[in-house]
Protein backbone atom coordinates (compact mmCIF):
# COMPACT_ATOMS: atom_id res chain seq x y z
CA UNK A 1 18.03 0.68 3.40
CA UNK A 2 17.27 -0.34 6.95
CA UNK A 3 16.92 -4.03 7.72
CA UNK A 4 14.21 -5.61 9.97
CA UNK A 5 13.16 -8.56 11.18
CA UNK A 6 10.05 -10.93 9.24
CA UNK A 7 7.78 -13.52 11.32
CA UNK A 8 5.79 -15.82 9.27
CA UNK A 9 1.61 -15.47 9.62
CA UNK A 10 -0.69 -17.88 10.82
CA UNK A 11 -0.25 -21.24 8.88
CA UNK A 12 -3.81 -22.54 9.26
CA UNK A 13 -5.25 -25.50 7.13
CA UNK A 14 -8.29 -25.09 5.04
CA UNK A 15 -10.76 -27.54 5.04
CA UNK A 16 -13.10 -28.57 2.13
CA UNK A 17 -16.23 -30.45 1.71
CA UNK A 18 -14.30 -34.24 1.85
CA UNK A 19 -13.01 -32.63 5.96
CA UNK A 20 -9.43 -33.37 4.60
CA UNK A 21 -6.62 -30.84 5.84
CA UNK A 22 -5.46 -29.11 2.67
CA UNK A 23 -2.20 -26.79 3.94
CA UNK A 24 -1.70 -24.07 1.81
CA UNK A 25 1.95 -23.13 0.97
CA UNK A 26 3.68 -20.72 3.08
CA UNK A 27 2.59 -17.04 2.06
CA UNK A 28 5.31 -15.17 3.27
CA UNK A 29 4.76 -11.12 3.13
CA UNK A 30 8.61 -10.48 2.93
CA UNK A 31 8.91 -7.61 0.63
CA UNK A 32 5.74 -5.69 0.38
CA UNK A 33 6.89 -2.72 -1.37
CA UNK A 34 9.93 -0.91 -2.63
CA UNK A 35 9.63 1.18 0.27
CA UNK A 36 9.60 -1.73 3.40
CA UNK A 37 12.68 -2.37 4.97
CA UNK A 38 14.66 -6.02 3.83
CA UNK A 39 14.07 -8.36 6.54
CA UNK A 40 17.47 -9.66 7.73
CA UNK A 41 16.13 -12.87 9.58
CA UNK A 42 13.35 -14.53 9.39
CA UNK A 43 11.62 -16.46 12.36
CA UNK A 44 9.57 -19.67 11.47
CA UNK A 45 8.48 -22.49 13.88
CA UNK A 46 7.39 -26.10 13.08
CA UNK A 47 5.38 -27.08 14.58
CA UNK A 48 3.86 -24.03 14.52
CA UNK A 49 2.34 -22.01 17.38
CA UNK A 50 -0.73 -21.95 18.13
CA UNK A 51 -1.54 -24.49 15.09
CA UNK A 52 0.87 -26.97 15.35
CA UNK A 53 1.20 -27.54 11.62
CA UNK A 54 4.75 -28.57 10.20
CA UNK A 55 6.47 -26.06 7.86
CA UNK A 56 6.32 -27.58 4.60
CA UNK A 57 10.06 -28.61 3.16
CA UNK A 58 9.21 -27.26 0.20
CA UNK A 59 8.78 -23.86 1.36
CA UNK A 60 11.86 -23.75 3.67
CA UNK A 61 13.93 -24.59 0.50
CA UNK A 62 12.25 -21.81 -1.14
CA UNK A 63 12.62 -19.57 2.05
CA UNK A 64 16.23 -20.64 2.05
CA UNK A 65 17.31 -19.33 -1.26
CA UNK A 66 16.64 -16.00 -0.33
CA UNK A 67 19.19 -13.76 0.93
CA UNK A 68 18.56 -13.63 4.64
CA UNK A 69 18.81 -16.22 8.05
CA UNK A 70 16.17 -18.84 8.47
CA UNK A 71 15.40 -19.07 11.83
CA UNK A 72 13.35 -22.45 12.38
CA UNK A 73 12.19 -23.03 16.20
CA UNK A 74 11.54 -26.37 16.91
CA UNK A 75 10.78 -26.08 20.36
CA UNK A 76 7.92 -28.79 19.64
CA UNK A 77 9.20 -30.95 17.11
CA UNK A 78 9.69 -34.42 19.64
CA UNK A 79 5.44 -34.62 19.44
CA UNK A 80 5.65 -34.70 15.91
CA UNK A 81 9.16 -37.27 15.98
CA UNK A 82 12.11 -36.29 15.19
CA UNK A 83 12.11 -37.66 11.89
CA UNK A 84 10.24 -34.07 10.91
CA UNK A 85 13.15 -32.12 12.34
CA UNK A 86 15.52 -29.87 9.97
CA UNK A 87 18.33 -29.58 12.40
CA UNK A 88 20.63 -31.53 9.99
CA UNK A 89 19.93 -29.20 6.88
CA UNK A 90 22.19 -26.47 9.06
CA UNK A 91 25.23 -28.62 7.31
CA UNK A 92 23.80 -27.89 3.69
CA UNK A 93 22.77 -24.34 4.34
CA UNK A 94 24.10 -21.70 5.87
CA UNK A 95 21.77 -19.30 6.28
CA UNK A 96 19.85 -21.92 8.42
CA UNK A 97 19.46 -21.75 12.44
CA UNK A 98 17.40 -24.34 13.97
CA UNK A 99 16.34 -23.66 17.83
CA UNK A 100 15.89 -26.12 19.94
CA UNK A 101 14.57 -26.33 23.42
CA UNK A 102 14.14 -28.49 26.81
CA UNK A 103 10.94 -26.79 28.06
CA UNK A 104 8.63 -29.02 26.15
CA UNK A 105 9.39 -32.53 26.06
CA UNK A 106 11.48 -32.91 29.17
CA UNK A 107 9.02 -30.68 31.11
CA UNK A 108 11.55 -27.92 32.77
CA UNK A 109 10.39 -25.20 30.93
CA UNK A 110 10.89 -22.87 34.26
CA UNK A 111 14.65 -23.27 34.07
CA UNK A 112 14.51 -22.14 30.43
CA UNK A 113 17.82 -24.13 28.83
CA UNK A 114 17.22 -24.49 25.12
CA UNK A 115 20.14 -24.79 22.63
CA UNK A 116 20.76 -23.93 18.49
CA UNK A 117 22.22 -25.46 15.51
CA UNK A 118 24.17 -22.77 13.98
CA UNK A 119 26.30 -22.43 10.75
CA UNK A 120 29.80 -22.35 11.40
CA UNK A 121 30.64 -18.89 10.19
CA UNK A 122 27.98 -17.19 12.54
CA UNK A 123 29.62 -18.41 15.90
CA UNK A 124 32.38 -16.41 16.55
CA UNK A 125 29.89 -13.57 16.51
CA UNK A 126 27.72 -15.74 18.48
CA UNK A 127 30.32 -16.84 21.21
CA UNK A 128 31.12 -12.79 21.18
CA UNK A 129 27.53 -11.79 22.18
CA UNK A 130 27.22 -14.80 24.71
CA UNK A 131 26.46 -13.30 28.18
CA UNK A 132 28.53 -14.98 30.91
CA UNK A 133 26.90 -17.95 33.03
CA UNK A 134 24.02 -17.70 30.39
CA UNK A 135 23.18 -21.37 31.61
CA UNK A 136 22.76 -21.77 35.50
CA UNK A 137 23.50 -24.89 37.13
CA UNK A 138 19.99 -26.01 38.29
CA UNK A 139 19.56 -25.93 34.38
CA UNK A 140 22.52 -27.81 33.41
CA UNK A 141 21.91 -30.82 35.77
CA UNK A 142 18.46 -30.93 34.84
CA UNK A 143 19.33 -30.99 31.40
CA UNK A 144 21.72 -33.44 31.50
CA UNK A 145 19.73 -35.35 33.32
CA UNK A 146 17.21 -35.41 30.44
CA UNK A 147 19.36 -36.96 28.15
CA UNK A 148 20.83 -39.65 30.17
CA UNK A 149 17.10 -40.63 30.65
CA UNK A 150 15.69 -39.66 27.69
CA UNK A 151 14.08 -43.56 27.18
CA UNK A 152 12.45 -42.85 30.00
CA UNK A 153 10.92 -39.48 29.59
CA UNK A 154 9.93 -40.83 26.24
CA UNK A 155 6.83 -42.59 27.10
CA UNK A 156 5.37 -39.55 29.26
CA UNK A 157 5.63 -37.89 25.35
CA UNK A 158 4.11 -40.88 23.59
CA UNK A 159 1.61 -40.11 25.99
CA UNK A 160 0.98 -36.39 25.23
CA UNK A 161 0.92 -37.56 21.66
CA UNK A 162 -1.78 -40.50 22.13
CA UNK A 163 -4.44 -37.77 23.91
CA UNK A 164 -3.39 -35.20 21.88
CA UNK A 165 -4.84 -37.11 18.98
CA UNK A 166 -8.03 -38.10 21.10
CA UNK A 167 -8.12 -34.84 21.85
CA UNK A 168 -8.85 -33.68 18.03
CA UNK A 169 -11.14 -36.77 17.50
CA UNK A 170 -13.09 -35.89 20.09
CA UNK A 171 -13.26 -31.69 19.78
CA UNK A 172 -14.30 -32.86 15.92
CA UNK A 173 -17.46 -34.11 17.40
CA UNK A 174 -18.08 -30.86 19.45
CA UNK A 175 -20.66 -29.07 17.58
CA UNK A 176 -19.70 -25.79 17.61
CA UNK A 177 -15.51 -26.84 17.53
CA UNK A 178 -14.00 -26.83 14.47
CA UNK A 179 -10.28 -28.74 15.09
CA UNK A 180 -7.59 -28.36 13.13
CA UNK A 181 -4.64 -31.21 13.21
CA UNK A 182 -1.91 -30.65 15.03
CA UNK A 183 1.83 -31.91 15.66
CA UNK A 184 2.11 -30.04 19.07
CA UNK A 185 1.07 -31.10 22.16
CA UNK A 186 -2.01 -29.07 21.65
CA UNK A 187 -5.19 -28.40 19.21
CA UNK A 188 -6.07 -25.17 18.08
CA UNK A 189 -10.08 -24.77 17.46
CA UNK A 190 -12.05 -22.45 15.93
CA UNK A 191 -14.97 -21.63 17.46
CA UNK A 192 -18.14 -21.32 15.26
CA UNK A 193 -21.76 -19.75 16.63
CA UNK A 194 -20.62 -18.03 20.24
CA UNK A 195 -17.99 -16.68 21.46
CA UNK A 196 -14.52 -17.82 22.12
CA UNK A 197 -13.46 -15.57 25.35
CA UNK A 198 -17.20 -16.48 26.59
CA UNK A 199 -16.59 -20.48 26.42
CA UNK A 200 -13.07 -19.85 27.77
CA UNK A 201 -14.17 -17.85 30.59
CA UNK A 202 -17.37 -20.48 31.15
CA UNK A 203 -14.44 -23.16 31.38
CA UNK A 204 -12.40 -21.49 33.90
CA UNK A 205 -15.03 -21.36 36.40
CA UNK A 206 -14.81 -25.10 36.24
CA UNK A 207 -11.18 -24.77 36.83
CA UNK A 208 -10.30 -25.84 33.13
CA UNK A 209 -7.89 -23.35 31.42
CA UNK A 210 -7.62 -23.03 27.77
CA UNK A 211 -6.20 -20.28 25.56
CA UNK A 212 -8.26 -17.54 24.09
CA UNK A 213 -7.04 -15.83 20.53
CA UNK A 214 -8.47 -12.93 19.08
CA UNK A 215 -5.39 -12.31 16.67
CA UNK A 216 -5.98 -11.50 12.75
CA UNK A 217 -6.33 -15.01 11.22
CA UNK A 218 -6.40 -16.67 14.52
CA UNK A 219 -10.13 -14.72 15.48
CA UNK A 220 -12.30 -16.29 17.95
CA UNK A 221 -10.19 -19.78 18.47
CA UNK A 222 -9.39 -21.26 21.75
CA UNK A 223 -6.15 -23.99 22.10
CA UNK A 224 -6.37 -26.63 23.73
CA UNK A 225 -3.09 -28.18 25.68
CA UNK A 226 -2.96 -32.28 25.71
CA UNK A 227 -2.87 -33.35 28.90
CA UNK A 228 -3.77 -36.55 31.04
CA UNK A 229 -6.79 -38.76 29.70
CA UNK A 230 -8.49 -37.60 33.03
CA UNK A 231 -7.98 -33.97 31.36
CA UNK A 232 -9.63 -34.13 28.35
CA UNK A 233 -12.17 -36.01 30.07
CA UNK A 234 -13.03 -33.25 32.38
CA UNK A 235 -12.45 -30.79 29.11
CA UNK A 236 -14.92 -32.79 27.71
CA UNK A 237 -17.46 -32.91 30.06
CA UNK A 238 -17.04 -29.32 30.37
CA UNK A 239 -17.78 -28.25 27.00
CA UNK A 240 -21.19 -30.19 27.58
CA UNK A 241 -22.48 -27.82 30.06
CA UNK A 242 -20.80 -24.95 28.71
């Protein structure tokens, strides 16, 4: 039987009458029938895009007992600390990959140097399939100059963090903005009583940009990137006379 590759679906939270996030478990359509292809490798990220909820641990230990890669991209995990990441279960498991990337936190996502954690048995394959001078050297200084001064990049991402949460406090109180909480550097609304490509194209002539979704599961929600407090305050003031 052929193999193919499985993504995960939206990971939304559900809210109930008390307005707490309840997260429901990972439902993960892997084998649908008898007839589907077996997925291979399966591609997960926490947080997750465009919600930027955390993959549960108890559904990547479930995910990881069955016979096929994990593939966890963390390319946001530093707004949610590093303390969430899974990068050190790659030693217990090896059908774990963790991705990992430089775009995010240290802000050269145009030079696109990211990294992996991978088992030990997959990298002669790996180092096999490796294109030569896959990492150029603008990328290489710049990323090594991220880590020497990563204590002092780290407050610009404290910062992201901090208005990212004022962010959701204040898109709670928006009436027709339904937040959900988020461990990106962004918060994913839905949009209840007009229409989502409307308010985003409303925004935009007010030169603020925000992401329009019209996905199944994701229908009619815009996502909101943290920025400066001056941003949100203009985002704000926007959605008034929008």
């Amino acid at each position: 039987m052929d193999a193919s590759v499985g993504e995960s679906v939206p990971s939304l939270p559900i809210y109930q009458s008390t307005n707490l996030p309840i997260y429901q478990s990972t439902n993960l359509p892997i084998y649908q029938s008898t007839n589907s292809p077996i997925p291979k490798l399966l591609f997960l990220a926490s947080p997750n895009n465009p919600d930027g909820g955390l993959l549960d641990p108890v559904d990547l230990r479930r995910l990881l007992r069955l016979p096929l890669l994990v593939v966890v991209d963390e390319a946001y995990v530093e707004f949610a600390g590093l303390e969430n990441s899974v990068a050190h279960w790659v030693l217990k498991h090896d059908n774990l990959i963790v991705l990992r990337t430089f775009s995010k936190w240290a802000g050269i996502a145009g030079l696109r140097l990211g990294y992996g954690i991978f088992p030990d048995w997959l990298m002669p394959a790996l180092w096999r399939a490796r294109q030569p001078y896959n990492v150029n050297v603008a990328a290489t200084v710049a990323g090594l100059a991220s880590l020497a001064h990563r204590a002092e990049i780290q407050p610009a991402v404290d910062a992201l963090v901090r208005e990212r949460e004022r962010l959701y406090r204040e898109l709670a109180h928006v009436p027709h903005l339904q937040p959900y909480p988020s461990r990106a550097n962004f918060v994913l609304c839905r949009v209840d009583g007009r229409d989502a490509a409307a308010l985003q194209a409303a925004l935009a002539e007010r030169g603020i940009l925000v992401r329009h979704y019209a996905k199944p599961g994701l229908e009619n929600c815009i996502r909101v990137s943290a920025g400066r407090p001056e941003d949100t305050d203009a985002l704000l003031m926007g959605l008034v006379v929008c």
